[in-house]
Structure formats: C-alpha cells, structure tokens
C-alpha atoms as a PDB file:
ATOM      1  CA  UNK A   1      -0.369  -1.604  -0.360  1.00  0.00           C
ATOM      2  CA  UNK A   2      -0.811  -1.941   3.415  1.00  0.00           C
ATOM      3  CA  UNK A   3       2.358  -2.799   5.569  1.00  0.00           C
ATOM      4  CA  UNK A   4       3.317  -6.497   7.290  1.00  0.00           C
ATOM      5  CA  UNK A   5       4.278  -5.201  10.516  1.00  0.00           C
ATOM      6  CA  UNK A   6       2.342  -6.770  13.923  1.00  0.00           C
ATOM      7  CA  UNK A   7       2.597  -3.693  15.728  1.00  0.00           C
ATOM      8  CA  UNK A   8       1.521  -0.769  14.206  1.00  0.00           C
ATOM      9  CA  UNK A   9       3.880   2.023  13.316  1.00  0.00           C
ATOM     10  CA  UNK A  10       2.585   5.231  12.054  1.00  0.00           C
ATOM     11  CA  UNK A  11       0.977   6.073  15.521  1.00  0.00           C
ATOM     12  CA  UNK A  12       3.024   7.031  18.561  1.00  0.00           C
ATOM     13  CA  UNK A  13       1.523   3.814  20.744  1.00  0.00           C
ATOM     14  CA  UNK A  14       2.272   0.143  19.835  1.00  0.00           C
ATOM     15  CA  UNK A  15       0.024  -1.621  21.747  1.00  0.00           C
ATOM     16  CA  UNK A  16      -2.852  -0.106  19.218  1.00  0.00           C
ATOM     17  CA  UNK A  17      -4.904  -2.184  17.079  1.00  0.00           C
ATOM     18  CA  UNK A  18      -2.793  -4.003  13.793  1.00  0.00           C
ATOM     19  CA  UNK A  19      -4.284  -6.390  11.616  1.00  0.00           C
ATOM     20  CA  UNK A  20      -1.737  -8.861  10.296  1.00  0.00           C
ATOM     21  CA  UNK A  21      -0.942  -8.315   6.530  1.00  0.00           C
ATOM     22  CA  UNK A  22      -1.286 -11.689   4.558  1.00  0.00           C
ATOM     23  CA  UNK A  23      -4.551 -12.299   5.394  1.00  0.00           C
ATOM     24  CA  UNK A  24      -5.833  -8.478   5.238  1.00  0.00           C
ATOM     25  CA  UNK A  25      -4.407  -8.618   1.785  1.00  0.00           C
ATOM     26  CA  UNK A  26      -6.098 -11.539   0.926  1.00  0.00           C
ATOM     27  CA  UNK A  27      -9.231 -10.592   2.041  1.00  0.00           C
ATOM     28  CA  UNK A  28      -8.717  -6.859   0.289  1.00  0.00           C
ATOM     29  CA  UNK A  29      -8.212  -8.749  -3.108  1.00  0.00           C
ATOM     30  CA  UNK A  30     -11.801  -9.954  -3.153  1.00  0.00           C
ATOM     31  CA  UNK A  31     -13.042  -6.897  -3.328  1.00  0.00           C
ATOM     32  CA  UNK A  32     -10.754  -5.743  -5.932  1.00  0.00           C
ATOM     33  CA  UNK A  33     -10.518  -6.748  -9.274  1.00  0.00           C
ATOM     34  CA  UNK A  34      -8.276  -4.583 -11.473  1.00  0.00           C
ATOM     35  CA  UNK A  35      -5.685  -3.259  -8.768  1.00  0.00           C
ATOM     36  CA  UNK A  36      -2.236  -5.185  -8.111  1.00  0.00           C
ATOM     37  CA  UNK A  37      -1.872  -6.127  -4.476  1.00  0.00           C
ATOM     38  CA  UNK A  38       1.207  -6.623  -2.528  1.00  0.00           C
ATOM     39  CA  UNK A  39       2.427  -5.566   1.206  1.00  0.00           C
ATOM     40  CA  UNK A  40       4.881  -2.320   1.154  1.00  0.00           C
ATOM     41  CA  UNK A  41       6.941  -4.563   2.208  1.00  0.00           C
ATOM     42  CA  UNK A  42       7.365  -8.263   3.959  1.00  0.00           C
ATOM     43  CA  UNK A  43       9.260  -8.745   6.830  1.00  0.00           C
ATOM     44  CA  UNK A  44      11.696 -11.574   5.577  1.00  0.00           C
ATOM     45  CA  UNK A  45      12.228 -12.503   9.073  1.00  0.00           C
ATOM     46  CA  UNK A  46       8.856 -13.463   9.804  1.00  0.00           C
ATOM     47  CA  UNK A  47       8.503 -15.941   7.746  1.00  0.00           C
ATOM     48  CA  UNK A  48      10.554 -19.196   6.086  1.00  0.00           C
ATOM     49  CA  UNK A  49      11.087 -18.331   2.607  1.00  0.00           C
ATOM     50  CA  UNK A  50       9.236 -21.544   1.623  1.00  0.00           C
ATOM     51  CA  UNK A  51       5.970 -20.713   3.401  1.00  0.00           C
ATOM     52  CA  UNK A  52       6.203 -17.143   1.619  1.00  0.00           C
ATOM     53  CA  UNK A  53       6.806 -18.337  -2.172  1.00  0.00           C
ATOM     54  CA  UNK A  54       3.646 -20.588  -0.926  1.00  0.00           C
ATOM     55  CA  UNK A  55       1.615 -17.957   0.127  1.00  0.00           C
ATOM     56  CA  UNK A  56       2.375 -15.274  -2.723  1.00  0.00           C
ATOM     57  CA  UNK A  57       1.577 -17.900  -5.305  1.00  0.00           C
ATOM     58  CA  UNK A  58      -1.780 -18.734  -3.474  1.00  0.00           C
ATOM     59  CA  UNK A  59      -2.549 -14.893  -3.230  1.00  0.00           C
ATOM     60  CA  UNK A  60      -1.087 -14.407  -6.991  1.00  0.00           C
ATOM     61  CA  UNK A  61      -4.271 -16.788  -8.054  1.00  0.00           C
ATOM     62  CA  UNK A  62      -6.630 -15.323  -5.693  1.00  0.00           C
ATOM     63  CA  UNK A  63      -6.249 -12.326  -7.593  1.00  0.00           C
ATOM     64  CA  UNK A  64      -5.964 -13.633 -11.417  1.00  0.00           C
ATOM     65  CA  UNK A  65      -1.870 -12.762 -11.331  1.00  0.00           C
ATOM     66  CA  UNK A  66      -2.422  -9.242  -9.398  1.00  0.00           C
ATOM     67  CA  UNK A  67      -0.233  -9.820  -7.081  1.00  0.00           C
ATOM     68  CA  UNK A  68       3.311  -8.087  -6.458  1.00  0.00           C
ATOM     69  CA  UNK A  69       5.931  -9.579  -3.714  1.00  0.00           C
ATOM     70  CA  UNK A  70       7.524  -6.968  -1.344  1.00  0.00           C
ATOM     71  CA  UNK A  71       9.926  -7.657   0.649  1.00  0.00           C
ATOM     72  CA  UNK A  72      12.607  -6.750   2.658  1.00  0.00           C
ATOM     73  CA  UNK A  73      15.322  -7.686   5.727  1.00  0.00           C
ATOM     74  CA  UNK A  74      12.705  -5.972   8.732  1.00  0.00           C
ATOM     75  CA  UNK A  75      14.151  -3.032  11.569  1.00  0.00           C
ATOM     76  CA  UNK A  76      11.476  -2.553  13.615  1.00  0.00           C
ATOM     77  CA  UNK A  77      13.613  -4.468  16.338  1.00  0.00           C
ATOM     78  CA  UNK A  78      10.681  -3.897  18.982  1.00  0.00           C
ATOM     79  CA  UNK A  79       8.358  -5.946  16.927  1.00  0.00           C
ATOM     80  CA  UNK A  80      10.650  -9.174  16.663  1.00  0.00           C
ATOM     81  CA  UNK A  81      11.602  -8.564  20.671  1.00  0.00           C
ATOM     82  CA  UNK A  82       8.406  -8.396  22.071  1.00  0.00           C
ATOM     83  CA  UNK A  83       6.967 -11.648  19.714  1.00  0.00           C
ATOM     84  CA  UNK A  84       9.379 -13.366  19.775  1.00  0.00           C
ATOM     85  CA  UNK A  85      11.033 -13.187  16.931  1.00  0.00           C
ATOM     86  CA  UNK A  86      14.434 -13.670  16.261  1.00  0.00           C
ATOM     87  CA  UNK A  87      16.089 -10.018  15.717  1.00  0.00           C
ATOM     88  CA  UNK A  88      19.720 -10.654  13.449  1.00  0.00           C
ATOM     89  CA  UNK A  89      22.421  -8.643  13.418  1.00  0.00           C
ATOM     90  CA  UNK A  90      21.921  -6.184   9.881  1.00  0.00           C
ATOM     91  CA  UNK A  91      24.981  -7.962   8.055  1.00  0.00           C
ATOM     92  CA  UNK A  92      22.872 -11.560   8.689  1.00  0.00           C
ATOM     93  CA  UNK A  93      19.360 -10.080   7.979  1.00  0.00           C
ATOM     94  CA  UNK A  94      20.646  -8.971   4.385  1.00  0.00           C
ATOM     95  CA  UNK A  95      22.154 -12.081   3.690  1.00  0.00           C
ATOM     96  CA  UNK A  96      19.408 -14.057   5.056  1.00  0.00           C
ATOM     97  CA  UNK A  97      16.890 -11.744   2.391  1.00  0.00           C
ATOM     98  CA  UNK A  98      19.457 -12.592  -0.654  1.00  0.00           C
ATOM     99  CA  UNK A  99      19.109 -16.291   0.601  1.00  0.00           C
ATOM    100  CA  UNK A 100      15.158 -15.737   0.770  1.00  0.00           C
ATOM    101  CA  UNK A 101      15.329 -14.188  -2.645  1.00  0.00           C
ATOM    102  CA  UNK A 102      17.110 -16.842  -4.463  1.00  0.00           C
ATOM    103  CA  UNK A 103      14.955 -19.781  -2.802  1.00  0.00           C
ATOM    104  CA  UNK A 104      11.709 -17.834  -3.813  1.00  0.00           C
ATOM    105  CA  UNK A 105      13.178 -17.235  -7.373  1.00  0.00           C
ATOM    106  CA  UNK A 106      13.828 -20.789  -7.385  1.00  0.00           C
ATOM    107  CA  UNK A 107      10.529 -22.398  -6.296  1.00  0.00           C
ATOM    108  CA  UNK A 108       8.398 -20.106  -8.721  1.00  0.00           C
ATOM    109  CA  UNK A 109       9.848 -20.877 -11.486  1.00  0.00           C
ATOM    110  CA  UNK A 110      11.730 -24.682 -10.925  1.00  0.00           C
ATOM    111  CA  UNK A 111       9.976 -28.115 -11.142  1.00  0.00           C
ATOM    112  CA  UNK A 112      12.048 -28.921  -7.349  1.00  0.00           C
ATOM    113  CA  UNK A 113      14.335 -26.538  -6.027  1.00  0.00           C
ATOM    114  CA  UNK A 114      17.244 -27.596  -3.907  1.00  0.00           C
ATOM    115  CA  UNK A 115      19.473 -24.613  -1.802  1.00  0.00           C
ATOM    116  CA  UNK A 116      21.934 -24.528   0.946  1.00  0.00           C
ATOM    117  CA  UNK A 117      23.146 -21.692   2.683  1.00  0.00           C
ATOM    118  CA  UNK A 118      23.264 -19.956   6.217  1.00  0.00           C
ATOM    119  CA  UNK A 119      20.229 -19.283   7.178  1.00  0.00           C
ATOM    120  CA  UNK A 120      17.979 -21.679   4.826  1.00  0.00           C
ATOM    121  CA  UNK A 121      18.313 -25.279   3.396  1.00  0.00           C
ATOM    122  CA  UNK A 122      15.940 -26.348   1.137  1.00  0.00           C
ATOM    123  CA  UNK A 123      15.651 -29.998  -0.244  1.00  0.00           C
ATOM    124  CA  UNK A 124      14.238 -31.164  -2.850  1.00  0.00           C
ATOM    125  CA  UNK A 125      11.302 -28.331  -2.664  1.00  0.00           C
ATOM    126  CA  UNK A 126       8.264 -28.577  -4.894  1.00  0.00           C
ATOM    127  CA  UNK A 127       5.781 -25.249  -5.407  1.00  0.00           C
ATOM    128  CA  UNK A 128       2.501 -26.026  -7.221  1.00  0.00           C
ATOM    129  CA  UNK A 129       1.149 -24.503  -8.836  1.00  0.00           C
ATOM    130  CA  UNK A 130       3.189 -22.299  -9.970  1.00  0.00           C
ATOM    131  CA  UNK A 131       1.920 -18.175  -9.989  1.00  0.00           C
ATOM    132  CA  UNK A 132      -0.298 -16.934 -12.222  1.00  0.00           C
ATOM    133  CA  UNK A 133       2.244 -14.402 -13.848  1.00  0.00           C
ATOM    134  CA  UNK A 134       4.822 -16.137 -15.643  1.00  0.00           C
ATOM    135  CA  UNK A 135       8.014 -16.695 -14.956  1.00  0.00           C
ATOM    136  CA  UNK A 136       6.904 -14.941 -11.635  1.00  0.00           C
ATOM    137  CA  UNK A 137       5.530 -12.208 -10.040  1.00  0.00           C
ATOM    138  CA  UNK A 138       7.462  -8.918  -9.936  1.00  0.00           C
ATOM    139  CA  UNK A 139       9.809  -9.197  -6.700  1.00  0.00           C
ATOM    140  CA  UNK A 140      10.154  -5.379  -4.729  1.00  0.00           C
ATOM    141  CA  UNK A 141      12.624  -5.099  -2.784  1.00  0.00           C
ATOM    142  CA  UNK A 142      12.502  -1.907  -0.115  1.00  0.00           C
ATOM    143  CA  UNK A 143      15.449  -0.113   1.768  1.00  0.00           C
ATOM    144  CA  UNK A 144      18.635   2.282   0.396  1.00  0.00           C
ATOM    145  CA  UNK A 145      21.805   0.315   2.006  1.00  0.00           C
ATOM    146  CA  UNK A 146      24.267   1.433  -0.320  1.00  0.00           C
ATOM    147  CA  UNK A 147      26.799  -1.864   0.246  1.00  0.00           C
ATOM    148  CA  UNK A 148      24.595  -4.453   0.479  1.00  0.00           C
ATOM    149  CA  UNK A 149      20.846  -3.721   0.353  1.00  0.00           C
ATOM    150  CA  UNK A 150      21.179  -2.100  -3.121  1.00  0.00           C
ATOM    151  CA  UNK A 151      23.067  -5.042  -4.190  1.00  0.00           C
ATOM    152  CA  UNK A 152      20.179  -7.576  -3.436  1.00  0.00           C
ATOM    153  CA  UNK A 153      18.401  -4.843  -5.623  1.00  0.00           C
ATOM    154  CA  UNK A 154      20.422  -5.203  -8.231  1.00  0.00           C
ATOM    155  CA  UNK A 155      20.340  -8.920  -8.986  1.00  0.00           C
ATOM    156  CA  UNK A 156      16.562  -9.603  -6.972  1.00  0.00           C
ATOM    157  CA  UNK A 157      14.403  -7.338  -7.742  1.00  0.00           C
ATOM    158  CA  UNK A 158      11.828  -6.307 -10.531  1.00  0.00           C
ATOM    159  CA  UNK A 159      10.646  -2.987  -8.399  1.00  0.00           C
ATOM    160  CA  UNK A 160      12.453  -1.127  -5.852  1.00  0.00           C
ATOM    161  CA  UNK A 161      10.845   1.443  -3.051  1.00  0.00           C
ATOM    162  CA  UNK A 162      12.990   3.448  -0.660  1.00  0.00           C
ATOM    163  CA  UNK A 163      12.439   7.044   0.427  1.00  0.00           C
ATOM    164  CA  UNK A 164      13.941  10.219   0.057  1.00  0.00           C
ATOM    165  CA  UNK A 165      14.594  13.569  -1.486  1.00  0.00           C
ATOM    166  CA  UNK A 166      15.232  14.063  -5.085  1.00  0.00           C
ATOM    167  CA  UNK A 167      18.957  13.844  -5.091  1.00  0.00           C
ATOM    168  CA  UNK A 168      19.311  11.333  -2.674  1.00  0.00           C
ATOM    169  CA  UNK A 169      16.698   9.094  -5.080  1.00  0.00           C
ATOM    170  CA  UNK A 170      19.433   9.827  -7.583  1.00  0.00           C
ATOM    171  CA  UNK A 171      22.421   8.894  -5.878  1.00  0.00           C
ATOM    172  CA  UNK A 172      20.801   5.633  -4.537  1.00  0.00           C
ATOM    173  CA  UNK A 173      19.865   4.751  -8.278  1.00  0.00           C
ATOM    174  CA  UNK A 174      23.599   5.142  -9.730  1.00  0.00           C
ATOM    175  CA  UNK A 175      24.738   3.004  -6.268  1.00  0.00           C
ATOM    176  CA  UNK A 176      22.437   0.617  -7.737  1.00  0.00           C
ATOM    177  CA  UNK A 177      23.459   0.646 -11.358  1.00  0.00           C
ATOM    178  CA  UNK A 178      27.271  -0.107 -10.251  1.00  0.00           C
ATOM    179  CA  UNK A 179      26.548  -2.663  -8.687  1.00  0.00           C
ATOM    180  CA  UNK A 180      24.176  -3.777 -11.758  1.00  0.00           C
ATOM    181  CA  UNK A 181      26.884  -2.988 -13.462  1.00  0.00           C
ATOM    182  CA  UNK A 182      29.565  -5.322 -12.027  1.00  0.00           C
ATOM    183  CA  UNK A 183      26.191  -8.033 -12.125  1.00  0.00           C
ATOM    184  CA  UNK A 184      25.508  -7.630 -15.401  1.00  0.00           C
ATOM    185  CA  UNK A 185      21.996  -6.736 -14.572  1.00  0.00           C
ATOM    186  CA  UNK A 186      20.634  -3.848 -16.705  1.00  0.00           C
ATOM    187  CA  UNK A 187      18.965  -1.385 -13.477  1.00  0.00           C
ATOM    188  CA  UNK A 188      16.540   0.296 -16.064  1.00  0.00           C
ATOM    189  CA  UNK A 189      14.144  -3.023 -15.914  1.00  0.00           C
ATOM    190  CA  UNK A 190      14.051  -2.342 -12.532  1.00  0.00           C
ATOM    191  CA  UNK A 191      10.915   0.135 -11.667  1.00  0.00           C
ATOM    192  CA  UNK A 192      11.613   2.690  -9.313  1.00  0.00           C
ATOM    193  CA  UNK A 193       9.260   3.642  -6.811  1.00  0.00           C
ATOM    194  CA  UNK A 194       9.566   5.973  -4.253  1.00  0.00           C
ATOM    195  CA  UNK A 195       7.586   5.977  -0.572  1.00  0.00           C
ATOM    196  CA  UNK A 196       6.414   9.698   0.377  1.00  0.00           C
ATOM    197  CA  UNK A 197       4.275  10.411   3.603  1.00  0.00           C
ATOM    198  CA  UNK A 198       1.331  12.626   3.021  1.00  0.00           C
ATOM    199  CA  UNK A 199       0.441  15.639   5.404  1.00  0.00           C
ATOM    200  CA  UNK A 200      -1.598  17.707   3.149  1.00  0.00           C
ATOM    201  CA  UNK A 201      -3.223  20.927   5.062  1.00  0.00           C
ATOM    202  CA  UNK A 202      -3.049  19.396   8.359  1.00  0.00           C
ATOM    203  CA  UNK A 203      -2.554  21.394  11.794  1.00  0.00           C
ATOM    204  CA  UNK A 204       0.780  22.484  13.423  1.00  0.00           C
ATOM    205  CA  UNK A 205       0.214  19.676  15.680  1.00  0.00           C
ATOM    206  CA  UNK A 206      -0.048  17.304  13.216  1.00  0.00           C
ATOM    207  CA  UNK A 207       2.481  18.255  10.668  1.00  0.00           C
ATOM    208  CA  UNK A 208       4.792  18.194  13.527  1.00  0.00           C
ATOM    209  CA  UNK A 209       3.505  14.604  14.801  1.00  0.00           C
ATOM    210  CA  UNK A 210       3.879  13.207  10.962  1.00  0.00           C
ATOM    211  CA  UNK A 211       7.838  14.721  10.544  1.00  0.00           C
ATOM    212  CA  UNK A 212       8.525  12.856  13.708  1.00  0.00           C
ATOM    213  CA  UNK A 213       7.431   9.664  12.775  1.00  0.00           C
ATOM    214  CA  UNK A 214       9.064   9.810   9.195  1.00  0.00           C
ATOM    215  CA  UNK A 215      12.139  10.916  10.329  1.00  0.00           C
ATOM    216  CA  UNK A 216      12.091   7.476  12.607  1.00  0.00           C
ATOM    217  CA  UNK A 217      11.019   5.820   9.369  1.00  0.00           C
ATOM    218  CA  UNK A 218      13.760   7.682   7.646  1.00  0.00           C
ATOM    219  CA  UNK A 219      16.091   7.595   9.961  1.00  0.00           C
ATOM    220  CA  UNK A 220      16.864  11.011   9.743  1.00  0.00           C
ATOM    221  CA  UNK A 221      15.465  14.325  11.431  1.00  0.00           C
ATOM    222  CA  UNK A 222      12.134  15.580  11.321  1.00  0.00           C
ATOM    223  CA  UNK A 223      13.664  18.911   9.339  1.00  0.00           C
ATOM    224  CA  UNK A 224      14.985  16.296   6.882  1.00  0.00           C
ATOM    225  CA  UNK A 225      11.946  14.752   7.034  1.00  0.00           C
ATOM    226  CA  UNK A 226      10.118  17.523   6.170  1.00  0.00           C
ATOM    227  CA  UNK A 227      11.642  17.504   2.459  1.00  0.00           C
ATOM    228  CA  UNK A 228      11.023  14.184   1.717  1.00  0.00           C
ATOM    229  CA  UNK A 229       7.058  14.315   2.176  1.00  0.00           C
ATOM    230  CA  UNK A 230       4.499  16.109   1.033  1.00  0.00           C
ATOM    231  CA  UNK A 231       3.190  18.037   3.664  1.00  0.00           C
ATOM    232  CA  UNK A 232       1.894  21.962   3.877  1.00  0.00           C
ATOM    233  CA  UNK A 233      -0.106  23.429   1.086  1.00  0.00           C
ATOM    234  CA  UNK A 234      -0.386  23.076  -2.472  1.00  0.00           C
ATOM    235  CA  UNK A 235       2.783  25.133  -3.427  1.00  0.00           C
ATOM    236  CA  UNK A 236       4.870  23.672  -0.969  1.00  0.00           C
ATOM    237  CA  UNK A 237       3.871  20.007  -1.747  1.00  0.00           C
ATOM    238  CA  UNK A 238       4.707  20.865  -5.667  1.00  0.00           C
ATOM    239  CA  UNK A 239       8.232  22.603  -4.999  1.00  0.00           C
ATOM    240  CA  UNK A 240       9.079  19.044  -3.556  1.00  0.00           C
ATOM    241  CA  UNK A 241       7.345  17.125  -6.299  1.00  0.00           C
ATOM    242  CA  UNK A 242       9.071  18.898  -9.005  1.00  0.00           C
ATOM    243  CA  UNK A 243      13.065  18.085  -8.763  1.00  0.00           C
ATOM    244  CA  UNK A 244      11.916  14.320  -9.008  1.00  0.00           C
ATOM    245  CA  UNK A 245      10.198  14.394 -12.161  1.00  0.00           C
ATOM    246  CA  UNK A 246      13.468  13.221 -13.716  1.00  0.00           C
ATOM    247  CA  UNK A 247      14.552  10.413 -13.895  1.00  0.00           C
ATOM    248  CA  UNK A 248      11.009   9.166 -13.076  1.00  0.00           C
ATOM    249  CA  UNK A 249       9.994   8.152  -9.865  1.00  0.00           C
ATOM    250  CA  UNK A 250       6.077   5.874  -9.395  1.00  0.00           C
ATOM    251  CA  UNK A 251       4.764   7.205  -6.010  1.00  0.00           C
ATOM    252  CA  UNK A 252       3.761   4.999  -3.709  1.00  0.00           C
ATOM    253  CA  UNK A 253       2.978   7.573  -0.686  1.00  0.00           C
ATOM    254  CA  UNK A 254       1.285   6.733   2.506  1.00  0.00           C
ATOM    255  CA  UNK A 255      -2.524   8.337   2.733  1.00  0.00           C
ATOM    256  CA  UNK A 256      -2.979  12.058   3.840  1.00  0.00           C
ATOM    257  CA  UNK A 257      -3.211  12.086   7.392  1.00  0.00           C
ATOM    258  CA  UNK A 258      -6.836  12.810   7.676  1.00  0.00           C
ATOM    259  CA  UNK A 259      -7.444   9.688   5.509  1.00  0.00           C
ATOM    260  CA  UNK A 260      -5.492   7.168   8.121  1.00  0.00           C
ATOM    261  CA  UNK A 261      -7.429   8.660  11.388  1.00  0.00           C
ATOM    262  CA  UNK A 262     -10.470   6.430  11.029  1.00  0.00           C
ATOM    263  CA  UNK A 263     -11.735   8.524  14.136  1.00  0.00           C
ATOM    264  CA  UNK A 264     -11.680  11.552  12.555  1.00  0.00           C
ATOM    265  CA  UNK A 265     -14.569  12.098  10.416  1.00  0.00           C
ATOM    266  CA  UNK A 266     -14.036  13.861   7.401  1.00  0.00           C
ATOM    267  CA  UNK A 267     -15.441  16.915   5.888  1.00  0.00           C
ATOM    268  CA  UNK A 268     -16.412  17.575   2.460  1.00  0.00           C
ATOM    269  CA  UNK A 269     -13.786  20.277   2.816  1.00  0.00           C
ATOM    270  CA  UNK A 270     -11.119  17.592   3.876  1.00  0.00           C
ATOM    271  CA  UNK A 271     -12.321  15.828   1.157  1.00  0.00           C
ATOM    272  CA  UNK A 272     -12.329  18.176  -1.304  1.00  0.00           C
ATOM    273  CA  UNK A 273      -8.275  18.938   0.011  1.00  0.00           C
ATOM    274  CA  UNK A 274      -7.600  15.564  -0.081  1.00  0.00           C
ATOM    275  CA  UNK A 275      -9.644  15.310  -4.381  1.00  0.00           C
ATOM    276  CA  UNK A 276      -7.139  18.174  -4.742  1.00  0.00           C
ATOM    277  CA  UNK A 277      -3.524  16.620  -4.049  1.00  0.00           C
ATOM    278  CA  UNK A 278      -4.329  13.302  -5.392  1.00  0.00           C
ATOM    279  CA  UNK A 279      -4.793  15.028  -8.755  1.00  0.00           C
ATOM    280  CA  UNK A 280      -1.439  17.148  -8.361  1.00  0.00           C
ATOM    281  CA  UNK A 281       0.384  13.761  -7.416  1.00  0.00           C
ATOM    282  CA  UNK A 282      -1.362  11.948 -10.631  1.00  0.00           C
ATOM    283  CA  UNK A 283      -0.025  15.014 -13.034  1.00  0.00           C
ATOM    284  CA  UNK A 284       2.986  15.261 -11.619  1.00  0.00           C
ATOM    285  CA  UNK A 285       3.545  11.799 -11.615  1.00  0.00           C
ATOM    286  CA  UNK A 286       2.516  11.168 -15.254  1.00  0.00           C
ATOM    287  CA  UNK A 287       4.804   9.219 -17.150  1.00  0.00           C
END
C-alpha cells in the first residue's frame, strides 16, 4: 500500500524523488491480479471528495473490485505549504474528512447524491458506474484522535490503521467502541490494522535514523518509538510482536529498511534476514 504524500517522508530530505500515489497505484494494479490495492492513506485535503469517489471507483474496476479506500484528514503541514495547498486548522480538517466521508458514502452507493455542509456542497451528484464491490469498497480510515478522529472511525470506516504499542492499540480500540457505542455502530466489523516500521538487523546508524523518523510519524520519541516497531534481532522483534496477539491486530508494516534503499543492493544474506522476519510476522500474525 504505498503512501499519497508529494513529498516524500521516510527519508530525512524532501526535495527527493516522490511519485504521486493515484496514478502509481493505478499503474501497480496492472501488474497485480489477486492483491487489494489502496494508498496507506489519502490525504483528504488534496482532493474534492467528488473527484476521489470518482477516482476510487475507476481504480475499483481497474482492478476487478481490489481496491480499498484510505483515507484520512493529512499533517504533513510542509507538504500543503510549499504546494500550495490549503493547510486547516485540525478541528476543520476532521470535520472536513467526516464531510468527505459521508459525500463518498453517498455517491457509491446513491442514484444522485445531494450534501451541504462546511467545507463541501454537492448538488445533485451522479457517480457511474458505481464500484465493483457492492455496496462499496471497504473505507480505512488512519489516525488515533481519541475525540474526534476515532469518532469518524466509528460511524466511517470498514478498516482502521493507526500505530502503536500493544496497550495503547487497546485503549484506542475501547475509545472507539464508546463512541460506537453511543452510534450504534457495532466496532467488531471494523478490521483493525496496525502500521509498524521495520528495522530488522540494520546498523546502529540506521536503527537510530529509522526511531527518529517514526517517532515524527508517531509523534512521540524515538525511545517510544523504539517499542512500537520492529527493529533489532529476531528475539527482540518477537517480544514486541507478542503482547498484540490479542485482540488481533492485521499488520500493515512499512518494508525493512534494506528493502526501501533502492541504492543499496542487497545480499543474499539481507535477503535471507529479510525471508526470515516476514515469516515470523506471517506466524505471529495468523489469525
């Protein structure tokens, strides 16, 4: 699932090369033909909810209903700065996704769909065809804001991603099921997935490099950071695997780092390291 950012993030210079993610994804899905595709997640604020129902149901046939909708309010503020992209305040970028949400619910599954709100008015809007998968494709929703974000959750979304350790994982979920709760929304059909960077039997250098940047992800510290990825050897990378076995958490982690360094060529022994982990993360992932 790649990203839809413009800049790219996981590296510690923005001006480096970033493909956009619409049409990477779209061109990824012809070579595909079993996998489901979707971005980990939308920025909401790049695009009129409208134009996004349009493209996911386009993409959604490209791929014979593969396709899964990720979105989210956006917070890499540098990003909408430099482009030019209007950069909300946090209280209007969560209402404008729960306005986005509703209008995109609307159009895949209505004959004409008609909204009004604050940050989108829609008149008398036709989508078709409609997707592939009926009523729609799954909706997931990222982020952990317990007032607001987790709310949109709650009522939106058919998957959920977020990050974290085991017990904070936990705490967000029963956050979410109150507010399900007081919805009427049953949180169990949601699927939980959880986001978990990868730094499997890398250098000093480049553990150290990899806590940084998910603690900015995070927004936490890089010590913090530490626990929520995977990172060190075997042992280390099951001890934090094993508290989230239950309740059951999909991964969805970023690749080891020697697998995003394109420059780096890698050795059967890399390879073999890299064989290795994606095997623990299947087993202990099982459900």
């Amino acid at each position: 699932m790649p990203g839809d950012h413009l800049y790219p993030i996981l590296v510690p210079d923005s001006s480096g090369p970033c493909f956009e993610g619409w049409t990477t994804l779209a061109a990824l899905s012809q070579h595909t033909s079993t996998a489901k595709l979707g971005a980990l997640v939308n920025c909401n604020g790049f695009r009129n909810p409208s134009l996004t129902a349009k493209m996911a149901v386009t993409v959604d046939h490209a791929t014979g209903g593969r396709f899964i909708l990720g979105i989210g309010a956006g917070w890499f503020e540098l990003e909408h700065r430099s482009l030019g992209f209007e950069f909300k305040p946090t209280p209007d970028r969560l209402r404008a996704l729960d306005e986005s949400c509703r209008i995109i619910k609307s159009l895949f599954s209505q004959e004409k769909t008609t909204f009004r709100g604050k940050h989108y008015d829609v008149i008398d809007a036709y989508c078709s065809p409609k997707p592939v998968q009926r009523p729609k494709p799954p909706i997931m929703i990222a982020g952990q804001g317990e007032k607001v974000l987790l709310r949109i959750v709650a009522e939106h979304a058919d998957m959920w991603n977020s990050q974290g350790s085991p017990d904070r994982m936990r705490h967000l979920i029963e956050v979410m099921r109150r507010h399900g709760d007081k919805l009427g929304r049953d949180i169990d059909e949601i699927e939980k997935t959880v986001a978990i960077p990868l730094c499997y039997r890398a250098s000093k250098e480049r553990e150290e490099r990899d806590m940084r940047t998910a603690a900015m992800l995070g927004r936490t510290s890089p010590e913090e950071a530490r626990n929520q990825m995977l990172i060190g050897g075997t042992q280390e990378c099951l001890d934090t695997i094993e508290p989230g076995r239950s309740p059951p958490l999909r991964r969805r982690g970023d690749p080891p780092s020697e697998m995003r360094d394109a420059a780096e060529p890698r050795s059967l022994a890399a390879q073999e390291a890299i064989d290795e982990l994606l095997e623990v993360l299947d087993t202990a992932f099982a459900r």
